[in-house]
C-alpha atoms as a PDB file:
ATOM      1  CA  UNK A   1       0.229 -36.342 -14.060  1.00  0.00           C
ATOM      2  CA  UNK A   2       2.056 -33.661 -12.267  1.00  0.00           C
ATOM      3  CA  UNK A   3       2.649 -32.015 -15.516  1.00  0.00           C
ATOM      4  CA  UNK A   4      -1.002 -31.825 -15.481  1.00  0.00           C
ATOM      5  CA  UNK A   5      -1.363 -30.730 -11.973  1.00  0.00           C
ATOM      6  CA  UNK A   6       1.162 -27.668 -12.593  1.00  0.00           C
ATOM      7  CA  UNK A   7      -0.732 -26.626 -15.762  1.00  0.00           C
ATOM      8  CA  UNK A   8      -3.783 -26.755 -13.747  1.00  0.00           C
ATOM      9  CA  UNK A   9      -2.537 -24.508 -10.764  1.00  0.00           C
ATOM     10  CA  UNK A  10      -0.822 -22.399 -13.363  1.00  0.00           C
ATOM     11  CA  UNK A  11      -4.380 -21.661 -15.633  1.00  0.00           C
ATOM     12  CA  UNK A  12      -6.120 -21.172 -11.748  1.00  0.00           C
ATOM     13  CA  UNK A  13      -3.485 -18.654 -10.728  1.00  0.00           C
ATOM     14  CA  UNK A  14      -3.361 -16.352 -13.746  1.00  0.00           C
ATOM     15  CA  UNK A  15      -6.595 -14.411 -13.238  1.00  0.00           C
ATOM     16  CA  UNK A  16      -4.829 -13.446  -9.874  1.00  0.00           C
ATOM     17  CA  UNK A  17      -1.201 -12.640 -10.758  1.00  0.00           C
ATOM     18  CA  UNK A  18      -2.927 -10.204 -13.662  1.00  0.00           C
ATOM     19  CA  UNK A  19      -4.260  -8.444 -10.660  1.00  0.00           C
ATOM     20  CA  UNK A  20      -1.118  -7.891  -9.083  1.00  0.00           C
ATOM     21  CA  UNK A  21      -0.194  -4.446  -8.576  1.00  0.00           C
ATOM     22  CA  UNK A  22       2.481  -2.453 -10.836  1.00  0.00           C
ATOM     23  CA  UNK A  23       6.116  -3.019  -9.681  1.00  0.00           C
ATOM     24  CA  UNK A  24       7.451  -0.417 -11.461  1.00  0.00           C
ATOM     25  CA  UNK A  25       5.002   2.551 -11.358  1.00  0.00           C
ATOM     26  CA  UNK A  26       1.742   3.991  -9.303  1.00  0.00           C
ATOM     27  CA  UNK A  27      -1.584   3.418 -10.146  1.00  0.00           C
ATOM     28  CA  UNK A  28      -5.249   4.046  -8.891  1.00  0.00           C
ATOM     29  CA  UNK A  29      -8.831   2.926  -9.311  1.00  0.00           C
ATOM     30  CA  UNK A  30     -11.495   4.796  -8.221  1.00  0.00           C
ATOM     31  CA  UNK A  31     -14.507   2.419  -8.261  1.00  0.00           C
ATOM     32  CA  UNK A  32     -18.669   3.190  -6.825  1.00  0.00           C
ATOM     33  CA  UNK A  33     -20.068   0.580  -4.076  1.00  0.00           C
ATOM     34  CA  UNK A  34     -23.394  -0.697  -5.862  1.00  0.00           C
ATOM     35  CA  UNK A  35     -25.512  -0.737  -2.904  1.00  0.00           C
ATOM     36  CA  UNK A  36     -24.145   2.336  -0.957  1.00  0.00           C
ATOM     37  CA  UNK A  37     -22.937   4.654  -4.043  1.00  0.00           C
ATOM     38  CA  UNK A  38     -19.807   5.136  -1.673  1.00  0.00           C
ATOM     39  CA  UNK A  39     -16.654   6.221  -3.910  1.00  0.00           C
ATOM     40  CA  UNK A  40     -13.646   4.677  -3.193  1.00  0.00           C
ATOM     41  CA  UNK A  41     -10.257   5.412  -4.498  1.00  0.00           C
ATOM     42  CA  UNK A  42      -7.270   3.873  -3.956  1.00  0.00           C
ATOM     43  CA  UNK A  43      -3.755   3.953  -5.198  1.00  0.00           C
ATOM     44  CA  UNK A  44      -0.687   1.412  -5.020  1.00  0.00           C
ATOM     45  CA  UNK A  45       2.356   0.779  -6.153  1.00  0.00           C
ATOM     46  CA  UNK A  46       3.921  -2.845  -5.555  1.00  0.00           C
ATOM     47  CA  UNK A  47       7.308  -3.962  -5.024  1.00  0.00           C
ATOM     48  CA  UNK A  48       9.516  -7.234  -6.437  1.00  0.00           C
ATOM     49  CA  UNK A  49      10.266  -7.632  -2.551  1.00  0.00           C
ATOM     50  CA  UNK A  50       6.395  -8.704  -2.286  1.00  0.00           C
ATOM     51  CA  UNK A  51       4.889  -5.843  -0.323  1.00  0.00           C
ATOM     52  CA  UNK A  52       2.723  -3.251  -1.813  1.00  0.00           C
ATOM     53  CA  UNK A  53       2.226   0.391  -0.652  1.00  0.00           C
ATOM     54  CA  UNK A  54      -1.608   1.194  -0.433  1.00  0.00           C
ATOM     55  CA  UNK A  55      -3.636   4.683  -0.369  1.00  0.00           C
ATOM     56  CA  UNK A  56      -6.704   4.357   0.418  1.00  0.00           C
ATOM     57  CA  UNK A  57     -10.370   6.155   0.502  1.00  0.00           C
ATOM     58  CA  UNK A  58     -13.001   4.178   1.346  1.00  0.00           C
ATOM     59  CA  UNK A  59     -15.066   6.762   2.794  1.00  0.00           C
ATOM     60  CA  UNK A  60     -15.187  10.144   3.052  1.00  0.00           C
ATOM     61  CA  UNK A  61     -13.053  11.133   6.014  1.00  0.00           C
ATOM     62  CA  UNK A  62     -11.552   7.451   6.029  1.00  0.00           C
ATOM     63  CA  UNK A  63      -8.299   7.981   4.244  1.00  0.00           C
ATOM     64  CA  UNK A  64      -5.660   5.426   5.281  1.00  0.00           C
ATOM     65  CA  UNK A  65      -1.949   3.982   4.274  1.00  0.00           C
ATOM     66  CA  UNK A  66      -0.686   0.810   4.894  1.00  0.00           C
ATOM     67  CA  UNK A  67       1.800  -2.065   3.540  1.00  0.00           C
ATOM     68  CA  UNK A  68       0.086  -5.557   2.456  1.00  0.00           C
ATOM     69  CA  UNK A  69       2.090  -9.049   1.534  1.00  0.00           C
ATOM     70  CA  UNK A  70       1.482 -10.120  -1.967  1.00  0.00           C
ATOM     71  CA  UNK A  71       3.687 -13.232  -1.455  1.00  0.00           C
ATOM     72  CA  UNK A  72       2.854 -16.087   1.275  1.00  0.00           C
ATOM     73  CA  UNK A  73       5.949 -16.277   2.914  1.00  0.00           C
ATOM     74  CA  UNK A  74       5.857 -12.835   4.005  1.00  0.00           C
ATOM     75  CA  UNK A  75       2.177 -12.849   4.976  1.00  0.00           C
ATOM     76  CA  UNK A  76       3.330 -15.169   7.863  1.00  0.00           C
ATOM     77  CA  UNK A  77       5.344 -12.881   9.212  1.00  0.00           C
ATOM     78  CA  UNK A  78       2.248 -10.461   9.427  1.00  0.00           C
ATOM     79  CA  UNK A  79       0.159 -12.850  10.622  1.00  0.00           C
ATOM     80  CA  UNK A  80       2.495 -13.936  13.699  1.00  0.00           C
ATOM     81  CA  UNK A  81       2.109 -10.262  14.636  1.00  0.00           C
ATOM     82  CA  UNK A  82       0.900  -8.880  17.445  1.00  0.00           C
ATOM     83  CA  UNK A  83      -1.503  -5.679  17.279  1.00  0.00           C
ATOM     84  CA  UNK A  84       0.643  -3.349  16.379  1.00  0.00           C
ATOM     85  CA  UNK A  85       4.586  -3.811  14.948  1.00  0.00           C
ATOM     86  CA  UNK A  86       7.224  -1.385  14.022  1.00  0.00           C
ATOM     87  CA  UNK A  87       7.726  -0.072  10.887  1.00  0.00           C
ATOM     88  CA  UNK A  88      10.698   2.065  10.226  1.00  0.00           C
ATOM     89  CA  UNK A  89      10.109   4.317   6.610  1.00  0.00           C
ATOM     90  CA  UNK A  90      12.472   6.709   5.146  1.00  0.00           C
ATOM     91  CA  UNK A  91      12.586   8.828   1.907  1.00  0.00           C
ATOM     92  CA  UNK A  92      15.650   9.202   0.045  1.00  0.00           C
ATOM     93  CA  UNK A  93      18.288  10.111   2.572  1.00  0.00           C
ATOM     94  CA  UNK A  94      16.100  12.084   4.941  1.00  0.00           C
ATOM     95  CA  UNK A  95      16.156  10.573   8.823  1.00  0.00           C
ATOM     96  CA  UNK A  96      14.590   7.323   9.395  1.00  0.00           C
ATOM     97  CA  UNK A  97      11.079   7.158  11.376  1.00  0.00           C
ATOM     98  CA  UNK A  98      10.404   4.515  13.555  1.00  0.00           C
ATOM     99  CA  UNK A  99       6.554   4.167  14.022  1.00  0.00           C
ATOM    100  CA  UNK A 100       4.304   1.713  15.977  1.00  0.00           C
ATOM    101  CA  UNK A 101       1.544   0.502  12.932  1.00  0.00           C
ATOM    102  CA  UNK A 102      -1.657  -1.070  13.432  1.00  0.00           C
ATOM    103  CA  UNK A 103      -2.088  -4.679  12.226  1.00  0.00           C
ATOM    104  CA  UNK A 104      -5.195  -5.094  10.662  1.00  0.00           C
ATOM    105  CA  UNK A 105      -6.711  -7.940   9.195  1.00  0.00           C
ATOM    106  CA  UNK A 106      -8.981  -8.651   5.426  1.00  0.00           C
ATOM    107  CA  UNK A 107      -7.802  -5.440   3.792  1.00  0.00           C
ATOM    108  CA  UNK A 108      -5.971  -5.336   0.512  1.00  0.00           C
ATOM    109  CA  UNK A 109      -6.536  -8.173  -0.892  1.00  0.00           C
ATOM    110  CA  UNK A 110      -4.041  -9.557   1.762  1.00  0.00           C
ATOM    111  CA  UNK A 111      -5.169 -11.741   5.210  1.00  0.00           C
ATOM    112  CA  UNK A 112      -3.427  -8.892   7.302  1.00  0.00           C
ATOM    113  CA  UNK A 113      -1.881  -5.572   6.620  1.00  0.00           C
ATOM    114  CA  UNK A 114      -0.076  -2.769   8.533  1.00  0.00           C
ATOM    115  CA  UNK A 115      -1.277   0.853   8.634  1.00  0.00           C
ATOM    116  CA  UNK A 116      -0.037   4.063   9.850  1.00  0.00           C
ATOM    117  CA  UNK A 117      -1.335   5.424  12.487  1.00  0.00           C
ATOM    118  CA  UNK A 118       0.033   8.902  11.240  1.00  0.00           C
ATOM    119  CA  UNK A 119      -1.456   9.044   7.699  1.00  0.00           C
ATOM    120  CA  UNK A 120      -0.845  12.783   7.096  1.00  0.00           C
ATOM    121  CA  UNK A 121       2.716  12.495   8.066  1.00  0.00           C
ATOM    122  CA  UNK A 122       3.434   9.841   5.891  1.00  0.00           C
ATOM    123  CA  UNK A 123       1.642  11.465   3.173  1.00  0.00           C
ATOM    124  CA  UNK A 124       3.428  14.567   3.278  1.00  0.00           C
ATOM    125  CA  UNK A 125       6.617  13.032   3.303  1.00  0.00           C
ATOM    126  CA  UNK A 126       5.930  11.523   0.374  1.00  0.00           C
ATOM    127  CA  UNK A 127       4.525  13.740  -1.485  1.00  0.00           C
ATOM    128  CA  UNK A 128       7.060  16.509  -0.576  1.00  0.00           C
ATOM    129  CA  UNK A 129       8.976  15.367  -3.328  1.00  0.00           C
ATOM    130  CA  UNK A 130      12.341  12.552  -3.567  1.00  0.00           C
ATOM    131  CA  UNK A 131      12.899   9.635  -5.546  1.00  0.00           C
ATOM    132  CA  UNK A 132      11.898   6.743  -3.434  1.00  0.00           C
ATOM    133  CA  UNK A 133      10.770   5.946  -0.180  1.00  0.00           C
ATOM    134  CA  UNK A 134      12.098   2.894   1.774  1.00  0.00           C
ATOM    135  CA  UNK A 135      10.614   0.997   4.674  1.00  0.00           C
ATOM    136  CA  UNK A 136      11.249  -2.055   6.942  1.00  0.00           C
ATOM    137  CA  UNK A 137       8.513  -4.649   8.325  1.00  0.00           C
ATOM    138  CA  UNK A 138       9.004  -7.248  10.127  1.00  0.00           C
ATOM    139  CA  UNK A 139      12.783  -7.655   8.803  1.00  0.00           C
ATOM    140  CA  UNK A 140      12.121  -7.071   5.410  1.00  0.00           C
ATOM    141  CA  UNK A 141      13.276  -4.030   3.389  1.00  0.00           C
ATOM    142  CA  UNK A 142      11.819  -2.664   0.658  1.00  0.00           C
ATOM    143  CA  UNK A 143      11.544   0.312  -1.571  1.00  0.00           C
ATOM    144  CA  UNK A 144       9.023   2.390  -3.843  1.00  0.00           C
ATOM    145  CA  UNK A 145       9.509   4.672  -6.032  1.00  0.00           C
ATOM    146  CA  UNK A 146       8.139   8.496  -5.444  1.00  0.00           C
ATOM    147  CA  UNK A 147       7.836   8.877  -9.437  1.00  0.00           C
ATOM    148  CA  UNK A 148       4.212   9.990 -10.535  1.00  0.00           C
ATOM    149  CA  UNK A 149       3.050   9.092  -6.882  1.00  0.00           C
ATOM    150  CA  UNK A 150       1.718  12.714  -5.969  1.00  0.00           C
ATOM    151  CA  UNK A 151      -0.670  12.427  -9.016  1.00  0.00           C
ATOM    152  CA  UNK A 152      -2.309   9.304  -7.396  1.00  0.00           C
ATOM    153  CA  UNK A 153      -2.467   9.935  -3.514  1.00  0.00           C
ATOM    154  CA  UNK A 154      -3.855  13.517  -3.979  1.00  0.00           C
ATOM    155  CA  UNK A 155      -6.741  12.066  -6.056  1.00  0.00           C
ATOM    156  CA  UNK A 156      -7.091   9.657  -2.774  1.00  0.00           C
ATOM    157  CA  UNK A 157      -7.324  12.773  -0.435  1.00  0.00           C
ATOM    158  CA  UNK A 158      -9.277  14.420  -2.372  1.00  0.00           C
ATOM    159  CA  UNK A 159     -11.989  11.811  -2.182  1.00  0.00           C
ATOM    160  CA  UNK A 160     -11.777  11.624   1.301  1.00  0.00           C
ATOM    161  CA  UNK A 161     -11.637  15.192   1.785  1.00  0.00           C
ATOM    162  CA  UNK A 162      -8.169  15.007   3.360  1.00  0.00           C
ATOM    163  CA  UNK A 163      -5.945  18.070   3.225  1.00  0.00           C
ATOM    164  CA  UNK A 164      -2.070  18.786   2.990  1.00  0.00           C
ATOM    165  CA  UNK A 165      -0.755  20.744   5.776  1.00  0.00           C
ATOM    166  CA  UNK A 166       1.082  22.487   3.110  1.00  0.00           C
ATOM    167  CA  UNK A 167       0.065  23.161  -0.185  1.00  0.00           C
ATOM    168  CA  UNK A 168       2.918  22.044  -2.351  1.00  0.00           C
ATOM    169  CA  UNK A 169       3.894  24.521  -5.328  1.00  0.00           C
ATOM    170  CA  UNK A 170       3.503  22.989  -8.768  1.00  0.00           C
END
């Protein structure tokens, strides 16, 4: 019988682990809201650690970044936070930022996620170039890597109309 049980919960759960995000590279979706015609685009990049990075466009001049649990244990500690909580993010060996991010709740397929509340200096930083960028939530550390991620977030900005500060030289 629990044989049974497990097989059952195993058949429920595989529509939703195929929809977990890559762990090893970026990718993006740009998809059309059927009742406002509102293009979204987002791009992501998950982590074995259970977190994944999101970019996101939901509407023009709504262009947002933010880290989302994809594992239950660590959704817990997002949802025991406050309204904001400190993130501290780093790429490669640059100095480390520490940053007050919003908690927000029902975005990214996750209960609760954190965002930046400074997107373009995040996004900069990572699309300035390097080969990974770390960061720490709520006591866990985890990294991404920077590989093929310009490629993805400037489609994101682009949709939203966001620009770089600097235009980077390709």
């Amino acid at each position: 019988m629990r044989t049974l049980f497990a097989l059952a919960c195993l058949i429920a759960a595989t529509p939703a682990l195929a929809q977990e995000p890559s762990y090893t590279s970026w990718d993006s979706r740009v998809s059309t809201d059927a009742i406002t015609d509102a293009v979204r685009t987002d791009a992501w990049i998950g982590s074995p650690d259970g977190l994944v990075l999101a970019v996101l466009c939901t509407s023009p001049d709504s262009f947002s970044i933010g880290l989302a649990p994809t594992d239950p244990l660590i959704a817990i500690h997002f949802i025991a936070a406050g309204r904001t909580t400190e993130v501290a993010w780093r790429v490669d060996q640059s100095p480390a930022h520490f940053d007050q991010w919003s908690v927000r709740r029902g975005t990214g397929g996750s209960p609760y996620t954190v965002s930046t509340r400074n997107t373009l200096e995040l996004t900069e930083a990572i699309l300035a170039g390097g080969d990974e960028i770390m960061f720490r939530v709520h006591g866990i550390t985890t990294t991404f890597t920077l590989s093929d991620a310009q490629s993805h977030i400037t489609r994101s900005m682009s949709a939203c109309g966001a620009r770089r500060r600097v235009d980077i030289k390709e």
